[in-house]
C-alpha atoms as a PDB file:
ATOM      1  CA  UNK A   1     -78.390 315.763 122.929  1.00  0.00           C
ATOM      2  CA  UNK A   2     -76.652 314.124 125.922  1.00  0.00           C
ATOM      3  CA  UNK A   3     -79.736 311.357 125.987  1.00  0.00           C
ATOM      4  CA  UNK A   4     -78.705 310.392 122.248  1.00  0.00           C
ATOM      5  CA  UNK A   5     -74.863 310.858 122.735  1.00  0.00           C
ATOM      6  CA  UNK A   6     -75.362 307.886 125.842  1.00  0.00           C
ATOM      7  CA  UNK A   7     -77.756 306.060 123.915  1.00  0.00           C
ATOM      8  CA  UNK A   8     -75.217 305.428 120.945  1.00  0.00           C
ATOM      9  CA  UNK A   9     -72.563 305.064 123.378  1.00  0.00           C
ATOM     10  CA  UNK A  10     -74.433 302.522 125.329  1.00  0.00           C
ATOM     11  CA  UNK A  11     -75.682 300.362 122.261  1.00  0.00           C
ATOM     12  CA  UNK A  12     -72.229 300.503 120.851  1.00  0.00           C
ATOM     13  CA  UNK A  13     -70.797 298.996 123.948  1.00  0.00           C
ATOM     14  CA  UNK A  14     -74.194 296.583 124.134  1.00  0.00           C
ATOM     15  CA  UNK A  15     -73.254 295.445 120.278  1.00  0.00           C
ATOM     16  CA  UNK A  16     -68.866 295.133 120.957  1.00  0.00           C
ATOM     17  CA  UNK A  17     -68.237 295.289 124.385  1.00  0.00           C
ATOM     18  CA  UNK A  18     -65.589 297.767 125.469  1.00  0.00           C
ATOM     19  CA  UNK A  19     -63.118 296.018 122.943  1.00  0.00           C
ATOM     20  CA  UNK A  20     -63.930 297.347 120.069  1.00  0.00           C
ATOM     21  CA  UNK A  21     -63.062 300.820 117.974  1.00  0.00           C
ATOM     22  CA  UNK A  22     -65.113 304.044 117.943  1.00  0.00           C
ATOM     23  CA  UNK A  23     -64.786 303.496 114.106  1.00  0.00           C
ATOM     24  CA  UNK A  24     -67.018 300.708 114.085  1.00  0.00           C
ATOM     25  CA  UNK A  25     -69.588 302.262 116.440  1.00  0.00           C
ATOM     26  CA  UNK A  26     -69.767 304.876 113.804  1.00  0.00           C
ATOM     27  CA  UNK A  27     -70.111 302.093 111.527  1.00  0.00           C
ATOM     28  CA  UNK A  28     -73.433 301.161 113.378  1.00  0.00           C
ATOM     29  CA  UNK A  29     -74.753 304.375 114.313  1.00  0.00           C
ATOM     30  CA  UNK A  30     -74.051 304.959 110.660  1.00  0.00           C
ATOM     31  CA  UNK A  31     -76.151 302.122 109.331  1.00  0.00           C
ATOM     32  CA  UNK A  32     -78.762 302.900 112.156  1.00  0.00           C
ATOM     33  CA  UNK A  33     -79.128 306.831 110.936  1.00  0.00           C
ATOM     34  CA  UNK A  34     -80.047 305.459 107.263  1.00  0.00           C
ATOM     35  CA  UNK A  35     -82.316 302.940 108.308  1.00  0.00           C
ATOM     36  CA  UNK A  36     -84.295 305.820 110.883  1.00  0.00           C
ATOM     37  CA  UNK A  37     -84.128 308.302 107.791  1.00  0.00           C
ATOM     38  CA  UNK A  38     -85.815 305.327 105.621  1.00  0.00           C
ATOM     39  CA  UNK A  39     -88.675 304.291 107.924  1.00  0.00           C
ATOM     40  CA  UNK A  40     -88.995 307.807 108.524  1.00  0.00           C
ATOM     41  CA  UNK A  41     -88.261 307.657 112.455  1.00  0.00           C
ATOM     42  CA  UNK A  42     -85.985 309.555 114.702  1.00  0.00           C
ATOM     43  CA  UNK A  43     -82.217 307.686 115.240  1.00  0.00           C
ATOM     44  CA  UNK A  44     -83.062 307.427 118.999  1.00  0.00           C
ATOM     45  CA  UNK A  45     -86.741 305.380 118.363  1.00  0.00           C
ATOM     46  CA  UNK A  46     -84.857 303.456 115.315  1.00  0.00           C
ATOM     47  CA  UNK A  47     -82.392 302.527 117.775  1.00  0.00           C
ATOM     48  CA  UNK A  48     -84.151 301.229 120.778  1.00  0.00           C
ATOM     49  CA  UNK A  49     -85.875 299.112 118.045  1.00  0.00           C
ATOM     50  CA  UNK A  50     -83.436 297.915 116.434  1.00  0.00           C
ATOM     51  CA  UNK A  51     -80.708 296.389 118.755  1.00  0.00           C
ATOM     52  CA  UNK A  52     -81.467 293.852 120.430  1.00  0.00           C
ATOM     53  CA  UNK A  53     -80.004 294.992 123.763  1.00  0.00           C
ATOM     54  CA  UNK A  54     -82.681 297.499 123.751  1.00  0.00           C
ATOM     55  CA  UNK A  55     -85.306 295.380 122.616  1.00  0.00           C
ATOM     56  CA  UNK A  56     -84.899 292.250 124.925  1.00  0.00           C
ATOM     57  CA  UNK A  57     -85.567 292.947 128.732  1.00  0.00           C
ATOM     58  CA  UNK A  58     -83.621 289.885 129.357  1.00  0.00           C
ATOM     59  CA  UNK A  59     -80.593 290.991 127.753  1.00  0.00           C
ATOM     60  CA  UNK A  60     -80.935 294.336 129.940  1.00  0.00           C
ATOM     61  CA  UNK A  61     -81.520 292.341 133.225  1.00  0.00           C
ATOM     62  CA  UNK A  62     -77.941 290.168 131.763  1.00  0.00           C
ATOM     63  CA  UNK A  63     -76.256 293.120 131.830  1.00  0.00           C
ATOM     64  CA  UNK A  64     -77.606 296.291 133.672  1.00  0.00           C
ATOM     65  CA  UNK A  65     -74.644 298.219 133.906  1.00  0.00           C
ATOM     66  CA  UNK A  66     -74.500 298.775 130.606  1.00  0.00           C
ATOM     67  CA  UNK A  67     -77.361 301.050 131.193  1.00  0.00           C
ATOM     68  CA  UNK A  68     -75.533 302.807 133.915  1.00  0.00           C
ATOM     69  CA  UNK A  69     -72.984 304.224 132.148  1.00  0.00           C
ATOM     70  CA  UNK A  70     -73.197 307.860 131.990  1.00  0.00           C
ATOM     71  CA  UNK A  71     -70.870 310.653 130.807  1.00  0.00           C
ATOM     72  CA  UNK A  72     -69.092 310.847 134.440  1.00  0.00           C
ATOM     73  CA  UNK A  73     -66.055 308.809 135.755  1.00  0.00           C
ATOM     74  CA  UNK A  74     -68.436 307.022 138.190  1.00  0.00           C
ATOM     75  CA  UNK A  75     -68.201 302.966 137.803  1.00  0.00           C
ATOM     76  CA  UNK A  76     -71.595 301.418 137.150  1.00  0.00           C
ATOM     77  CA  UNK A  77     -73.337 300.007 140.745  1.00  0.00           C
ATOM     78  CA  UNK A  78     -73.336 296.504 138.351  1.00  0.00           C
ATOM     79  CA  UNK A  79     -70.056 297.016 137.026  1.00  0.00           C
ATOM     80  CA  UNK A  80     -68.739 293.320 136.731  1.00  0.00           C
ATOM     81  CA  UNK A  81     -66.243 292.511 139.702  1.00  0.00           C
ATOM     82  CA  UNK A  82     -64.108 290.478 137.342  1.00  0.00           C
ATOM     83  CA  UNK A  83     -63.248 293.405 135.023  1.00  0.00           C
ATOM     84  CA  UNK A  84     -61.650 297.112 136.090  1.00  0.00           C
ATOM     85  CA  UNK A  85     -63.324 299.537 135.707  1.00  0.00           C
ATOM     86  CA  UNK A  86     -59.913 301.607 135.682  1.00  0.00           C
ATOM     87  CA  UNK A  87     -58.357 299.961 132.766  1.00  0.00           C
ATOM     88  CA  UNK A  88     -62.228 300.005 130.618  1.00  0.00           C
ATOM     89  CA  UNK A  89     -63.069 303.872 131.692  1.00  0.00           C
ATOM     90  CA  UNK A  90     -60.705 305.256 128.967  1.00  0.00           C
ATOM     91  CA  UNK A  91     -62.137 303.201 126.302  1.00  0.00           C
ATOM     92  CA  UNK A  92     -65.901 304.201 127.131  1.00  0.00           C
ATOM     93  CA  UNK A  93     -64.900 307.674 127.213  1.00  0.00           C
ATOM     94  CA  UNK A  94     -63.099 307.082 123.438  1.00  0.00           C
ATOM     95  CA  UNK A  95     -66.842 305.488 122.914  1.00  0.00           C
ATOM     96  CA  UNK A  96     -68.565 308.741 124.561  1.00  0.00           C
ATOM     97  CA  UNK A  97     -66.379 311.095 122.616  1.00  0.00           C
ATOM     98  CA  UNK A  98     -67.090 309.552 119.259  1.00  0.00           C
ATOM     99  CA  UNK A  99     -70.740 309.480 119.824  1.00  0.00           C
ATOM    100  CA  UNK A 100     -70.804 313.232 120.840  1.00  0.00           C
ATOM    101  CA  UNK A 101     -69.003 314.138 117.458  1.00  0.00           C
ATOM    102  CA  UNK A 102     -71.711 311.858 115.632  1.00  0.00           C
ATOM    103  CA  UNK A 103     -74.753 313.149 117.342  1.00  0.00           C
ATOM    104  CA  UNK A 104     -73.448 316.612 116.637  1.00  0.00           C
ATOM    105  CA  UNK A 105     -73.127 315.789 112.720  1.00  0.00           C
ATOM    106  CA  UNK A 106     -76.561 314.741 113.186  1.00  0.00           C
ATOM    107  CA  UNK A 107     -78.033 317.435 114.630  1.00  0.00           C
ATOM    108  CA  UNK A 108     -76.844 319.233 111.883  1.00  0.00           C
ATOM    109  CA  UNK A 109     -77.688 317.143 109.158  1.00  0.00           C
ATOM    110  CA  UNK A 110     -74.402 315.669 108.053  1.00  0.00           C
ATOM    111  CA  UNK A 111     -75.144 312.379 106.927  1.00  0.00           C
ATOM    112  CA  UNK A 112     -72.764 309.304 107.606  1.00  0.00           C
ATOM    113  CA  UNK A 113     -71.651 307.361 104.772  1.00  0.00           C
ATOM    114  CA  UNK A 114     -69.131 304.955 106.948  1.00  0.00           C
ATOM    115  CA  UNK A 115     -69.100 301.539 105.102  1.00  0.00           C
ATOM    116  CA  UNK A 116     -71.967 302.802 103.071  1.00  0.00           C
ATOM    117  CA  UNK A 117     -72.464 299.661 101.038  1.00  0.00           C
ATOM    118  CA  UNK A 118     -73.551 298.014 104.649  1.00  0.00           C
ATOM    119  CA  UNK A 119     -76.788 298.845 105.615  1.00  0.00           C
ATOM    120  CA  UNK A 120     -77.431 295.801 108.480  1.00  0.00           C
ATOM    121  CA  UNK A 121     -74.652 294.263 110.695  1.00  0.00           C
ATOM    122  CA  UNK A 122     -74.873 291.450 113.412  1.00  0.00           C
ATOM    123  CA  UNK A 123     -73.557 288.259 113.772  1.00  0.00           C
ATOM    124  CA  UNK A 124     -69.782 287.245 114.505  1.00  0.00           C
ATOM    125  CA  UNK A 125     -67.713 288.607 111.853  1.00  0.00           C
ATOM    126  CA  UNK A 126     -65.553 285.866 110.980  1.00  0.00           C
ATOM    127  CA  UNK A 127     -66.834 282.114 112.394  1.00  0.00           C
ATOM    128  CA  UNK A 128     -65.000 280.001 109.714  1.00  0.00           C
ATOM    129  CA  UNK A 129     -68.036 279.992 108.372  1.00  0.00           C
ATOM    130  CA  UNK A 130     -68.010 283.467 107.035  1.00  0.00           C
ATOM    131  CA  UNK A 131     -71.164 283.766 109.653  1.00  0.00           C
ATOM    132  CA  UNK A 132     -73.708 283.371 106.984  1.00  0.00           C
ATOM    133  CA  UNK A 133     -75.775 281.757 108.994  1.00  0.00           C
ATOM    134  CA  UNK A 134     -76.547 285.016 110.713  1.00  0.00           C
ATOM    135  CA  UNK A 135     -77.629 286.960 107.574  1.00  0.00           C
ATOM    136  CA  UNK A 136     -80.188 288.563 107.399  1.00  0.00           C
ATOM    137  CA  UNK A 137     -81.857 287.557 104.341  1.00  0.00           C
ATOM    138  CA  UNK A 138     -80.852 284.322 102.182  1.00  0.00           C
ATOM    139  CA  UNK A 139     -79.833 287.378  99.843  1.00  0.00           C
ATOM    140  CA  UNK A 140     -77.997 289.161 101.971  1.00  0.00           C
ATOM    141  CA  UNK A 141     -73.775 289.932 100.804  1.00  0.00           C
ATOM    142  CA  UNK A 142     -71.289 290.125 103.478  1.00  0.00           C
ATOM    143  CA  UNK A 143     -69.897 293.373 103.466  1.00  0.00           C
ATOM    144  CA  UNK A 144     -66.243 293.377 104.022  1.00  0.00           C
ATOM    145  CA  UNK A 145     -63.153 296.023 105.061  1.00  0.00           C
ATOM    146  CA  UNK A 146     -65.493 298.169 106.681  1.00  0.00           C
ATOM    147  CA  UNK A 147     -63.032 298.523 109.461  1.00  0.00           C
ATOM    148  CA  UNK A 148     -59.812 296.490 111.029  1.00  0.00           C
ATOM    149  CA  UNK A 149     -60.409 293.845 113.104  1.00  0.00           C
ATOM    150  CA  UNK A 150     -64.513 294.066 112.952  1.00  0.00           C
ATOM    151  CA  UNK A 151     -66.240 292.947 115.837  1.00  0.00           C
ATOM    152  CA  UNK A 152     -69.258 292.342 114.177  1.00  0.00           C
ATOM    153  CA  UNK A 153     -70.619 291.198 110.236  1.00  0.00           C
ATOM    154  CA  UNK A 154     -71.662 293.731 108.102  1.00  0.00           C
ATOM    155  CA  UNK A 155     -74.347 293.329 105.231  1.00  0.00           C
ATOM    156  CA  UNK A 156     -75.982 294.534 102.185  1.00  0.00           C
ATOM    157  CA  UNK A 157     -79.286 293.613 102.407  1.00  0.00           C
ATOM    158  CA  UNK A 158     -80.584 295.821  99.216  1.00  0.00           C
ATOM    159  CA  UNK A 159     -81.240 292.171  97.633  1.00  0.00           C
ATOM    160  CA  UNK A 160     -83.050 291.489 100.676  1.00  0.00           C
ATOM    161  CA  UNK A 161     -85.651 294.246  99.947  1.00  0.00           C
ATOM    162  CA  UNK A 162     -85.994 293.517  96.284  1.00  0.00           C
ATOM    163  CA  UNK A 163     -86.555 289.969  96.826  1.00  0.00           C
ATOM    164  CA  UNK A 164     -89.519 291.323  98.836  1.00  0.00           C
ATOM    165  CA  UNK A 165     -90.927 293.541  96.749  1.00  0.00           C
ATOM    166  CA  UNK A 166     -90.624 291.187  93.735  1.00  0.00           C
ATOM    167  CA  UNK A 167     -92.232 288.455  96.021  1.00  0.00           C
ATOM    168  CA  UNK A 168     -90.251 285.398  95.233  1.00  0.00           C
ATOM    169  CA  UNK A 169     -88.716 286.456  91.273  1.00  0.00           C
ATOM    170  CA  UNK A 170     -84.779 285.982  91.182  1.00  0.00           C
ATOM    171  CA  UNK A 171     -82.840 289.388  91.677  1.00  0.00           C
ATOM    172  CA  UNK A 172     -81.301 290.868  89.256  1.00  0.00           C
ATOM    173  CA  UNK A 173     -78.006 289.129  87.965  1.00  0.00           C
ATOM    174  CA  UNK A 174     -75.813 292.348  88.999  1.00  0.00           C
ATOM    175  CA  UNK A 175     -77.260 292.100  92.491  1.00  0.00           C
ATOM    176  CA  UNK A 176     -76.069 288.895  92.732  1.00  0.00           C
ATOM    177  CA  UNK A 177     -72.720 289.458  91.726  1.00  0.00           C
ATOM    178  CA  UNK A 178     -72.183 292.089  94.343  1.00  0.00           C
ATOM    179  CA  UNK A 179     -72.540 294.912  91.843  1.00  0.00           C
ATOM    180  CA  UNK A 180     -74.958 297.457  92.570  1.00  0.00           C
END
């Protein structure tokens, strides 16, 4: 369990730095555990493929000591000199802690329902230009109030994946009022 409890930790941090909330990494591991228990893969596999961190070598190489964190005090051997590592410990322990209680819910089957209408996120979550250029899906909804002073966009992309399977009909008119 420790493997998972790092990995969510780690991809949190990869997604909202160290200056985000353990609320909205719950947020994301939430959305991540629905889309693994859709495709019918494990939350560890669906997570390595999904964020990009994971996915993109060069985003690894950008930032390898996001990889190094681990469930000690130690500072990561790539820890950037411009930030402490003393005043940033605390809050990837708060990220550590949080993932532990969500990997434990897991484990036991508990499914996560935070922001439940929100089943994608990426993207800045407030550009000016309510960031719908990062959607993603032209039918995408921005998914608001998941949690104070988001880090990152959340979406509904249900309209996404009935636009698919209706291959290029309109979606229904409640679907694109925000209803469901």
């Amino acid at each position: 369990m420790l493997d998972l409890v790092l990995l969510l930790a780690m991809t949190c941090v990869a997604e909202i730095d160290l200056q985000g909330s353990p609320d909205e990494c719950v947020i994301m591991w939430s959305i991540n555990e629905r889309s693994a228990e859709r495709r019918g893969v494990s939350l560890e596999r669906h997570t390595r493929q999904f964020n990009a961190y994971w996915r993109n070598a060069r985003a690894r190489r950008g930032r390898p000591w996001i990889e190094q964190l681990d469930a000690t005090d130690r500072q990561p051997a790539d820890w950037p000199s411009r930030r402490s590592w003393e005043r940033e410990r605390p809050k990837w322990h708060r990220y550590v802690e949080a993932a532990e209680r969500f990997a434990t819910e897991h484990f036991k089957g508990q499914q996560h329902t935070a922001c439940a209408r929100a089943d994608d996120y990426g993207g800045d979550p407030d550009d000016g230009k309510h960031a719908d250029d990062a959607a993603p899906c032209a039918q995408a909804r921005r998914v608001r109030g998941c949690v104070a002073e988001a880090r990152q966009a959340y979406w509904d992309t249900r309209p996404c994946r009935y636009a698919r399977r209706r291959k290029g009909r309109s979606i229904p008119a409640t679907l694109a009022a925000g209803r469901p």
